[in-house]
Protein backbone atom coordinates (compact mmCIF):
# COMPACT_ATOMS: atom_id res chain seq x y z
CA UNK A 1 8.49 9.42 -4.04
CA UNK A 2 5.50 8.43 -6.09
CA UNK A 3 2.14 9.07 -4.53
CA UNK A 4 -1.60 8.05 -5.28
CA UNK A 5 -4.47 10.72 -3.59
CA UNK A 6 -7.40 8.97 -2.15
CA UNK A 7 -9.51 10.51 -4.91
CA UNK A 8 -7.57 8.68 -7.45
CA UNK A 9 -7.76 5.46 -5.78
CA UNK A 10 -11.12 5.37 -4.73
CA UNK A 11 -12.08 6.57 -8.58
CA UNK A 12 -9.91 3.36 -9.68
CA UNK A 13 -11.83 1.14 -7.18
CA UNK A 14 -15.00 2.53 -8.52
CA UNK A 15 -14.00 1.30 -11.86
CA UNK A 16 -13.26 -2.27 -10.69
CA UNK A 17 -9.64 -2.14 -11.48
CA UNK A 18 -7.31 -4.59 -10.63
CA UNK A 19 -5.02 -3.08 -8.08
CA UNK A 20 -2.19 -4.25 -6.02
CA UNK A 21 -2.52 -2.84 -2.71
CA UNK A 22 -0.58 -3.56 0.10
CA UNK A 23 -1.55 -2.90 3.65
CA UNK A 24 1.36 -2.18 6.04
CA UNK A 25 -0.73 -1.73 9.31
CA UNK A 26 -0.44 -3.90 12.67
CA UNK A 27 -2.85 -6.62 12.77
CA UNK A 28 -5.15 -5.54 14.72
CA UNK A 29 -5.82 -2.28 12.77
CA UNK A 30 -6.16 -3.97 9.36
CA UNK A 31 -8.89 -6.27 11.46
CA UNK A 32 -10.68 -3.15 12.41
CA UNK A 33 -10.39 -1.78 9.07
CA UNK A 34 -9.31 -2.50 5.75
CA UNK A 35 -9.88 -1.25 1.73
CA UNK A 36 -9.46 -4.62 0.43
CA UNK A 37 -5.95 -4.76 0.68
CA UNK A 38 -3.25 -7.50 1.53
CA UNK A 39 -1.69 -7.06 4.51
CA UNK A 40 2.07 -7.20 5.03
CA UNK A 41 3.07 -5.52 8.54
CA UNK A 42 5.88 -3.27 7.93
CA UNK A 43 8.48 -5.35 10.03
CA UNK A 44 7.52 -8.56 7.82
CA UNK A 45 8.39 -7.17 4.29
CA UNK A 46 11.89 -8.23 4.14
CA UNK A 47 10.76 -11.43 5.11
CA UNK A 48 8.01 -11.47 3.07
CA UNK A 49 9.11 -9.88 0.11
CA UNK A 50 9.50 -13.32 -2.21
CA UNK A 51 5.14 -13.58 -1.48
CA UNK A 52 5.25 -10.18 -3.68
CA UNK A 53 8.25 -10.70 -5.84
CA UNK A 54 5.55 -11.21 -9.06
CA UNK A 55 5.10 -7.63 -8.47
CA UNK A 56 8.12 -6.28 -9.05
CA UNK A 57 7.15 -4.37 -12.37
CA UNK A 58 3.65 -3.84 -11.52
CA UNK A 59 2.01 -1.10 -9.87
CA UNK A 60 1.65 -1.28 -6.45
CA UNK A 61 0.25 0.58 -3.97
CA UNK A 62 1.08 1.15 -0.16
CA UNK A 63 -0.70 2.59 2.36
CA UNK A 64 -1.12 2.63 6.33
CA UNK A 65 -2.94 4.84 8.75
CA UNK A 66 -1.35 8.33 7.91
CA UNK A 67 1.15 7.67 5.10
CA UNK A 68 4.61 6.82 7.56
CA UNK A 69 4.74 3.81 7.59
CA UNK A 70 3.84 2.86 3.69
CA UNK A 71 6.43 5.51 2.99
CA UNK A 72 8.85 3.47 4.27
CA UNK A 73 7.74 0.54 3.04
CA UNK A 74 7.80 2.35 -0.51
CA UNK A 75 11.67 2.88 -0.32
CA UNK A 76 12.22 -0.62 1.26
CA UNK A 77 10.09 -2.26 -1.91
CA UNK A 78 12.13 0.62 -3.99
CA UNK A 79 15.44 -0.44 -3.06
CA UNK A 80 14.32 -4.10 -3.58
CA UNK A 81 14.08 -3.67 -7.40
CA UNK A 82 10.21 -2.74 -7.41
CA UNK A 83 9.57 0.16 -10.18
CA UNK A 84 6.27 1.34 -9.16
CA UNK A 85 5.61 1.68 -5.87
CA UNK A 86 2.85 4.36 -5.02
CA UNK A 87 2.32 5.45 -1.16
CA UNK A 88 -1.68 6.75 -0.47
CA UNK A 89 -1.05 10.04 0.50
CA UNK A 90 -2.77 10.65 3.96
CA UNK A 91 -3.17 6.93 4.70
CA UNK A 92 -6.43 5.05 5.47
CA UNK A 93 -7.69 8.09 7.36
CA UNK A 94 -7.44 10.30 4.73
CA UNK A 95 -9.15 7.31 2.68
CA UNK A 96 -12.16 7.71 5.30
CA UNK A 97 -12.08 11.74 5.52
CA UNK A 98 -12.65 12.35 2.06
């Protein structure tokens, strides 16, 4: 599976690139804390996959707390058809650590 490092992302975010990114946290923790993301919980993407179905053939980016949880959501999206689904490697803590 495909994987962005926080370095890469951050550097994209820097350079005020468009960027799908897809939060697949609870609630609650994308209330405490977010990167600009959308957030889709995990157990809603089947559900609400048609909301994302523009990005089928775009890049797309995943992440969660530690990297689980978007890694599942990367072969769920994956198996849907999407072509470019990257997970943050180490999740949003890693995004905070580094």
């Amino acid at each position: 599976m495909k994987e962005i490092t926080v370095q890469e992302l951050k550097a994209r975010q820097a350079n005020n690139e468009a960027l799908n990114i897809i939060d697949v946290r609870e609630q609650w923790e994308y209330e405490e804390d977010n990167i600009g993301a959308q957030l889709i919980q995990l157990g809603d993407i089947p559900s609400k996959i048609s909301e994302i179905e523009n990005l089928k053939h775009e890049e797309v980016i995943v992440h969660c707390k530690t990297g689980g949880r978007s890694g599942r959501a990367q072969k769920y999206l994956i198996s849907q058809g999407f072509t470019n689904v990257l997970n943050l490697a180490g999740g949003i803590e890693e995004y905070h650590a580094s």
